[in-house]
Structures are given as C-alpha cells and as structure tokens.
PDB file of N, CA and C in Angstrom:
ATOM      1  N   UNK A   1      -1.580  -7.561  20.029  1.00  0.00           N
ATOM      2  CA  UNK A   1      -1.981  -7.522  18.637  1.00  0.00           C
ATOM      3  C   UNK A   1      -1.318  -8.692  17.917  1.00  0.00           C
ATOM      4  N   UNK A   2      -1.933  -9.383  17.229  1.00  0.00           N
ATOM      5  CA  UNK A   2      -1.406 -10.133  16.101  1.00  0.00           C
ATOM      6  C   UNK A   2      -0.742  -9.892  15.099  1.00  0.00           C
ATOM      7  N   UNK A   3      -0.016 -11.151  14.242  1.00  0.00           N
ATOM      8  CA  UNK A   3       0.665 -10.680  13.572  1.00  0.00           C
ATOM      9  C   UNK A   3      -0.309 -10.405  12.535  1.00  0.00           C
ATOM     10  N   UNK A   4      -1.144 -10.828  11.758  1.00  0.00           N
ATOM     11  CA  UNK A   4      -2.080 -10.383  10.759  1.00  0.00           C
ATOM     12  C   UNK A   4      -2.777  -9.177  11.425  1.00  0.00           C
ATOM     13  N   UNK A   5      -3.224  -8.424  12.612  1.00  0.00           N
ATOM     14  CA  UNK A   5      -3.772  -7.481  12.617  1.00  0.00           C
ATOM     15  C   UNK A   5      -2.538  -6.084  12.356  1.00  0.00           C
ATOM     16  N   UNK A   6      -0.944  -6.323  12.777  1.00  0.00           N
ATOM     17  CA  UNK A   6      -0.425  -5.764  12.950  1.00  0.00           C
ATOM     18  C   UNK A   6      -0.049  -5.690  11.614  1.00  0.00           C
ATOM     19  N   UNK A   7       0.013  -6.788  10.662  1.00  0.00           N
ATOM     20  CA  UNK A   7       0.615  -6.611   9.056  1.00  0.00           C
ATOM     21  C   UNK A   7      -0.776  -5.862   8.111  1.00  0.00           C
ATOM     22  N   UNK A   8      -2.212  -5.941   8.658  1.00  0.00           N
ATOM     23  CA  UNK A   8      -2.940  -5.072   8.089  1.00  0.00           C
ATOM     24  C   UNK A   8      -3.152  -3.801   8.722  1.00  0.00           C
ATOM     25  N   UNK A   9      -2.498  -3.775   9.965  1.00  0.00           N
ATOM     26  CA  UNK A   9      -2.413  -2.247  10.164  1.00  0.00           C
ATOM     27  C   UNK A   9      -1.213  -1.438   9.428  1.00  0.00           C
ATOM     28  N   UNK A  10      -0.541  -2.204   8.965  1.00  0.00           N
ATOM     29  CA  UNK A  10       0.830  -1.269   8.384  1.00  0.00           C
ATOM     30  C   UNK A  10       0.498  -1.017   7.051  1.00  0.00           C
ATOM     31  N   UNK A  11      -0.139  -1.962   6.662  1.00  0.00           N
ATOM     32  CA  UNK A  11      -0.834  -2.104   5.139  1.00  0.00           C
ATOM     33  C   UNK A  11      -1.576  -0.992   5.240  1.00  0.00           C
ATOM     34  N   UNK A  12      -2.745  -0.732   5.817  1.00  0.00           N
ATOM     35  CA  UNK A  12      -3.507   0.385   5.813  1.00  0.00           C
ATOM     36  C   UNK A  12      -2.898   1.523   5.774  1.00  0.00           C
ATOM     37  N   UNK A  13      -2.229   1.705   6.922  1.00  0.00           N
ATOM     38  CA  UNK A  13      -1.012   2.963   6.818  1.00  0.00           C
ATOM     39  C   UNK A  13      -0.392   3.160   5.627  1.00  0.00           C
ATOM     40  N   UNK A  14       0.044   2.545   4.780  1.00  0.00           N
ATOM     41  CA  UNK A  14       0.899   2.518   3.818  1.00  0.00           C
ATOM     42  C   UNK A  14       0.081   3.252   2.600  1.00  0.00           C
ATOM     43  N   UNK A  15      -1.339   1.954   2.399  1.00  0.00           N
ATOM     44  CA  UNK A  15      -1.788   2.230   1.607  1.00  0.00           C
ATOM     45  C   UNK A  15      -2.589   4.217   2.078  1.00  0.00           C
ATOM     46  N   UNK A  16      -3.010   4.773   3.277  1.00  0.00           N
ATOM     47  CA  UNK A  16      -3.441   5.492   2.929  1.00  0.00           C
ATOM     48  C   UNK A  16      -2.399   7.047   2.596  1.00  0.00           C
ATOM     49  N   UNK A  17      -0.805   6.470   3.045  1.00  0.00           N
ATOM     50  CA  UNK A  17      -0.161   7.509   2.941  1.00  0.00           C
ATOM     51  C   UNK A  17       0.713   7.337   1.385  1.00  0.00           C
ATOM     52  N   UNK A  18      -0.164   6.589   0.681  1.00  0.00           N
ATOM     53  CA  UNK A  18       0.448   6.632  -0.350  1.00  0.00           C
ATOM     54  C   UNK A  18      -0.432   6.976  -1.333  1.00  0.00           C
ATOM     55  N   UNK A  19      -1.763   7.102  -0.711  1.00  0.00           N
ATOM     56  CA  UNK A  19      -2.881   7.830  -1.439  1.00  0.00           C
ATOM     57  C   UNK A  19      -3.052   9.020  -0.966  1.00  0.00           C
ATOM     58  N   UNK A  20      -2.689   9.708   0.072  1.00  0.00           N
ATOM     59  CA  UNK A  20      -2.910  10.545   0.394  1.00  0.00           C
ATOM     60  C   UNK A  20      -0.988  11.608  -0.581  1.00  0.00           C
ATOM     61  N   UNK A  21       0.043  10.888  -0.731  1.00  0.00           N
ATOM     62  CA  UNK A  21       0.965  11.498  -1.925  1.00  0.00           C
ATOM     63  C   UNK A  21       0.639  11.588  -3.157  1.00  0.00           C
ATOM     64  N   UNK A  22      -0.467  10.298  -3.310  1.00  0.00           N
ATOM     65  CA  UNK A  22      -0.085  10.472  -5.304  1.00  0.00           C
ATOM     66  C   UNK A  22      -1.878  11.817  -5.587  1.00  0.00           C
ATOM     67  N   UNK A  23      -2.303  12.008  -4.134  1.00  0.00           N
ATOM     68  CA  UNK A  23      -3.878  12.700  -4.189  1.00  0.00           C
ATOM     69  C   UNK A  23      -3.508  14.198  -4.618  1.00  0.00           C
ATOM     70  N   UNK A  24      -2.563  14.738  -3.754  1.00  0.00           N
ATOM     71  CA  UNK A  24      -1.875  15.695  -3.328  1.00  0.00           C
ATOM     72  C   UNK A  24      -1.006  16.693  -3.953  1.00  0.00           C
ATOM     73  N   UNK A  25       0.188  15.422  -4.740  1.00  0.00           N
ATOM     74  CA  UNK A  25       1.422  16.206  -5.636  1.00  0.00           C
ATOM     75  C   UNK A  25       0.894  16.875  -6.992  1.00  0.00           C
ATOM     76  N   UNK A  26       1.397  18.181  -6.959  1.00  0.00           N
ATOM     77  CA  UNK A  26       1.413  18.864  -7.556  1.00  0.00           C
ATOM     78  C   UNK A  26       1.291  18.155  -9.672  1.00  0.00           C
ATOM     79  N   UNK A  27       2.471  17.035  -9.431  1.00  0.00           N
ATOM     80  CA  UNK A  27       2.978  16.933 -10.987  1.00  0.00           C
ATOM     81  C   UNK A  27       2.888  15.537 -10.536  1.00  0.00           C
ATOM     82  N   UNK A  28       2.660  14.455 -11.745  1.00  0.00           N
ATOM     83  CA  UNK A  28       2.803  13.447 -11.779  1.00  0.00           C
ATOM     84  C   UNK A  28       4.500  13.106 -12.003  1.00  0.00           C
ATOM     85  N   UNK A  29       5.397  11.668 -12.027  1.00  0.00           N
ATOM     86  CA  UNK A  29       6.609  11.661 -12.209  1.00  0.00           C
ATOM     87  C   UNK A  29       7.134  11.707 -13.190  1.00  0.00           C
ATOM     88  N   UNK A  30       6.330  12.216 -14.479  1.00  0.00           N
ATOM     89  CA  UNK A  30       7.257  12.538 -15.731  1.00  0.00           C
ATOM     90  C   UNK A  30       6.722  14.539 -15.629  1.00  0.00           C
ATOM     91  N   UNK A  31       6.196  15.047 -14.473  1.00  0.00           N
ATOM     92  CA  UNK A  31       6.651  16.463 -15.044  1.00  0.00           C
ATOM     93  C   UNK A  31       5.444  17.140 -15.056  1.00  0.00           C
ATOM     94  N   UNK A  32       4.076  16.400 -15.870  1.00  0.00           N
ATOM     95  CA  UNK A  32       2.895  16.931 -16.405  1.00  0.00           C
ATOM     96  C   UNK A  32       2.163  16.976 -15.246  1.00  0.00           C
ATOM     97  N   UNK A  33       1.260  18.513 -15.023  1.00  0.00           N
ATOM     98  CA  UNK A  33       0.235  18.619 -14.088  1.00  0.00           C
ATOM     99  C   UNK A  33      -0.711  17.633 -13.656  1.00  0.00           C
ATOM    100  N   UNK A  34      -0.590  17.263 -12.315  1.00  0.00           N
ATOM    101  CA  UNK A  34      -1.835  15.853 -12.235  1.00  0.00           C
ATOM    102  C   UNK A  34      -3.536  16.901 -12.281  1.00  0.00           C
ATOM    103  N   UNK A  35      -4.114  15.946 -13.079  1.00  0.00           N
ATOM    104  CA  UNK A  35      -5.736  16.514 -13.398  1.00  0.00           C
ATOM    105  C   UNK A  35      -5.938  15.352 -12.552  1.00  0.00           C
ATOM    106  N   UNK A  36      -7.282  15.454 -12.915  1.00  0.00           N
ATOM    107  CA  UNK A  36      -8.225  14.599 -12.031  1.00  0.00           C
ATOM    108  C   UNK A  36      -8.382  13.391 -12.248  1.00  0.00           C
ATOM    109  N   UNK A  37      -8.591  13.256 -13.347  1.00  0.00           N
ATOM    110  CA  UNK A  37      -8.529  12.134 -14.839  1.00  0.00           C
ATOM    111  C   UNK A  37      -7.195  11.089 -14.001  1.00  0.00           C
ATOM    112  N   UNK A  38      -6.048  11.789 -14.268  1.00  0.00           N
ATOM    113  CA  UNK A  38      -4.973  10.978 -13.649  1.00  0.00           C
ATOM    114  C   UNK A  38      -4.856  10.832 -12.357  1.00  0.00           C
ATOM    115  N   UNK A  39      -4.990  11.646 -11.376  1.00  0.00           N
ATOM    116  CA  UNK A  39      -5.461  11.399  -9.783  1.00  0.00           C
ATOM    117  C   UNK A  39      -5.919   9.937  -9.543  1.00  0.00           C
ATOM    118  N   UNK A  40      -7.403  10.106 -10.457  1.00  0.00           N
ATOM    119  CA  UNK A  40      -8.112   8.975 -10.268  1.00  0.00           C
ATOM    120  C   UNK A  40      -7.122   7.154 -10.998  1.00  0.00           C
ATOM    121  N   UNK A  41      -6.798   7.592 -12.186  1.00  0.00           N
ATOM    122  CA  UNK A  41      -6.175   6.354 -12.700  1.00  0.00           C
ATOM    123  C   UNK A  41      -5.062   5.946 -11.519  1.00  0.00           C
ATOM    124  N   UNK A  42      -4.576   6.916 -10.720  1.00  0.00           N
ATOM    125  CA  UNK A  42      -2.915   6.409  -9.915  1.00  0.00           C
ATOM    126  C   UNK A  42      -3.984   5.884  -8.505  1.00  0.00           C
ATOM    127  N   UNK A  43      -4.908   5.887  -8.130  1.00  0.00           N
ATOM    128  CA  UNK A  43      -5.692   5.937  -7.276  1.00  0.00           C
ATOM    129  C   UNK A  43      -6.454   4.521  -7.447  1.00  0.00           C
ATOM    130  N   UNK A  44      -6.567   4.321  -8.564  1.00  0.00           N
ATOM    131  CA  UNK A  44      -7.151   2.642  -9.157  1.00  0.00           C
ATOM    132  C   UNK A  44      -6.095   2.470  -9.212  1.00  0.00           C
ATOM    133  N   UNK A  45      -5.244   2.417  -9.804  1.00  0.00           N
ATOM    134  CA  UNK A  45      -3.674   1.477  -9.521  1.00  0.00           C
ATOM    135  C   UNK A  45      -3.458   1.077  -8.380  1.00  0.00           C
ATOM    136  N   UNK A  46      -3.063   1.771  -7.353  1.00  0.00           N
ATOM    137  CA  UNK A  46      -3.033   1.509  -5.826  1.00  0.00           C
ATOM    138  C   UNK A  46      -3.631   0.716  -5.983  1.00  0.00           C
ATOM    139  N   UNK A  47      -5.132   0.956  -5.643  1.00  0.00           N
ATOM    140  CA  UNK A  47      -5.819   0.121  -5.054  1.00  0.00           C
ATOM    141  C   UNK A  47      -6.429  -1.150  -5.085  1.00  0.00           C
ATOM    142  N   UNK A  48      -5.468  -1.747  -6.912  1.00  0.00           N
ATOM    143  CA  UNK A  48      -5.958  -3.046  -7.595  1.00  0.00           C
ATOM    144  C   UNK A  48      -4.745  -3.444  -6.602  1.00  0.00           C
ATOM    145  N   UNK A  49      -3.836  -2.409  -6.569  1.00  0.00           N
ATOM    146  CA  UNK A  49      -2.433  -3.189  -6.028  1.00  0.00           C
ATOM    147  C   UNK A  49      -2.512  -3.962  -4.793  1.00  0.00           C
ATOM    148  N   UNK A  50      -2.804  -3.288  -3.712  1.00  0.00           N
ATOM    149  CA  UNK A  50      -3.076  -3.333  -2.337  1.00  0.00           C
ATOM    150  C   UNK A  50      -4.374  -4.585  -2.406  1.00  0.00           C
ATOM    151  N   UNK A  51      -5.129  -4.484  -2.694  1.00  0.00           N
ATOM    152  CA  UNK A  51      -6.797  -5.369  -3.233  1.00  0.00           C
ATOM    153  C   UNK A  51      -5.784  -6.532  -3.886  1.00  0.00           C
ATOM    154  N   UNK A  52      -4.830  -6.622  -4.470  1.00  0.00           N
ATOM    155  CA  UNK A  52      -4.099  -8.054  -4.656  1.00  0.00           C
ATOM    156  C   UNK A  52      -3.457  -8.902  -3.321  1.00  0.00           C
ATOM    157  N   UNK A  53      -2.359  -7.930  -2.684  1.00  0.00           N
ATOM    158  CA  UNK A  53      -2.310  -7.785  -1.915  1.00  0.00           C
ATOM    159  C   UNK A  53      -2.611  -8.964  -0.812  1.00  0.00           C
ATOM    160  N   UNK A  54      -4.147  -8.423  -0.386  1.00  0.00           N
ATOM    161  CA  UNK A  54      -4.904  -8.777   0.666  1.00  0.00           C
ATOM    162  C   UNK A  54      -5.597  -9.821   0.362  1.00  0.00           C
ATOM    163  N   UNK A  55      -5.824 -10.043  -1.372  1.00  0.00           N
ATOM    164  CA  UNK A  55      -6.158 -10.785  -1.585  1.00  0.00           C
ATOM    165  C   UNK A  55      -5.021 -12.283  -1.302  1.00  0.00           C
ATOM    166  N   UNK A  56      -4.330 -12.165  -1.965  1.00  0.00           N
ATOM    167  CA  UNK A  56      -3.305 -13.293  -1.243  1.00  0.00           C
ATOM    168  C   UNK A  56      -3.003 -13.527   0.492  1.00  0.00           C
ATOM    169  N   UNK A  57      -2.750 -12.565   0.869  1.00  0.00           N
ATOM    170  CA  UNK A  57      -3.233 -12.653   2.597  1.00  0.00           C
ATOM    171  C   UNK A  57      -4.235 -12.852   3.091  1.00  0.00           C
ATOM    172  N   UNK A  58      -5.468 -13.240   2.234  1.00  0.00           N
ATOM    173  CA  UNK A  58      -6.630 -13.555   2.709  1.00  0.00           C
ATOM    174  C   UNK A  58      -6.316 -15.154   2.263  1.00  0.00           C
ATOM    175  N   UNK A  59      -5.774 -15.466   1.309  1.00  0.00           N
ATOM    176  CA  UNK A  59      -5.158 -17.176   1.044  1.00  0.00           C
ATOM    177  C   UNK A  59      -4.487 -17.642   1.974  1.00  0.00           C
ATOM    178  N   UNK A  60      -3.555 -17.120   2.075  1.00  0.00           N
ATOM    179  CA  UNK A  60      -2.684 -17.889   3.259  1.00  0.00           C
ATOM    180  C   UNK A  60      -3.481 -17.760   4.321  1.00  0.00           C
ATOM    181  N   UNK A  61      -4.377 -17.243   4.944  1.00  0.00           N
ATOM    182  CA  UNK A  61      -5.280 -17.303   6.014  1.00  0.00           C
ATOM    183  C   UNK A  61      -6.015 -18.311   6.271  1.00  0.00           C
ATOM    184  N   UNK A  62      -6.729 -18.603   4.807  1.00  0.00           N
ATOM    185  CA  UNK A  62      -7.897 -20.013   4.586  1.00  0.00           C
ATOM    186  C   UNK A  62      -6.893 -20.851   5.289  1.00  0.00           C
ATOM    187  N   UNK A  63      -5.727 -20.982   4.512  1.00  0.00           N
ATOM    188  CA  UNK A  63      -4.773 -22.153   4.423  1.00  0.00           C
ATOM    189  C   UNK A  63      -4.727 -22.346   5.631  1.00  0.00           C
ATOM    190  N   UNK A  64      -4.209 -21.316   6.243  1.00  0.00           N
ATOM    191  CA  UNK A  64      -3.140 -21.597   7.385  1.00  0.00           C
ATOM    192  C   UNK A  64      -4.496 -22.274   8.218  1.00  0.00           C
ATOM    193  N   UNK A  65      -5.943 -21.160   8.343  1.00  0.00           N
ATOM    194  CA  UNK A  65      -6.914 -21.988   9.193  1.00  0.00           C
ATOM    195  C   UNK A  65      -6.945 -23.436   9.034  1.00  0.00           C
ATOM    196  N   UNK A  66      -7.075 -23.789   7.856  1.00  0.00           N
ATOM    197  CA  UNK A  66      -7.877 -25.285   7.433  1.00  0.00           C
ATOM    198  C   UNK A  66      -6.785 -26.237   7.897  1.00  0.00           C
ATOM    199  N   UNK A  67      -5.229 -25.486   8.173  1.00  0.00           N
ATOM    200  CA  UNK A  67      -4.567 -26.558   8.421  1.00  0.00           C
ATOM    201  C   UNK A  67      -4.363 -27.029   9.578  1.00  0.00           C
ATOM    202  N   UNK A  68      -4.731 -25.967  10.784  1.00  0.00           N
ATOM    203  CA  UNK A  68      -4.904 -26.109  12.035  1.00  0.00           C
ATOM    204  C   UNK A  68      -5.993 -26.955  12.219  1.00  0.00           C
ATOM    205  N   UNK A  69      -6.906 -27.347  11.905  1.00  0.00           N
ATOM    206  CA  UNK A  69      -8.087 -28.059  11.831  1.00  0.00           C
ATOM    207  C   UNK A  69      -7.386 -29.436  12.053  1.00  0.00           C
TER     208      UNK A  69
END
C-alpha cells in the first residue's frame, strides 16, 4: 500500500468514526440534547473539514505528479 492510499485510508477511518460519535451521543458538548437539526450541522462541519482536507492532498498530488514529469 502506498503512502497516499494508506493516509486516505486512515482519513476515512477517522472521518467515519467521528461521524459515527458526533451521529450517536446522546448531548452535544455544552449539555443540550442533540436533535436532528444539530446532528446534521456537526455532520456538515466534519465534512467541509475533511473535504478541505483532501482537498489540499489532492494539491500536493498535482504537484508532486507534474514534478516528476
């Protein structure tokens, strides 16, 4: 395995066990019952997060290709 397949396999992992905590817990971290409403907002957070992320690891990728060229 590579190192980019092996750094987006940990990524994946990460990201789904960290959606699969904020899906799950009972209370958000100030206390108040998570609804759905907020489920979903911590759920778009992640996932702009992670989607940045990959987005920059998809840069250094171009790069690194075009420079092997």
């Amino acid at each position: 395995m590579s190192g980019w397949q092996t750094t987006n396999f940990i990524l994946a992992i990460l990201f789904l066990g960290f959606a699969l905590f904020l899906w799950l817990r009972p209370y958000d971290g100030t206390g108040v019952p998570n609804t759905m409403y907020v489920k979903l907002i911590s759920l778009t957070v992640l996932t702009i997060f992670f989607a940045f992320i990959f987005l920059i690891e998809f840069i250094f990728y171009l790069i690194l290709k075009n420079n092997k060229k």
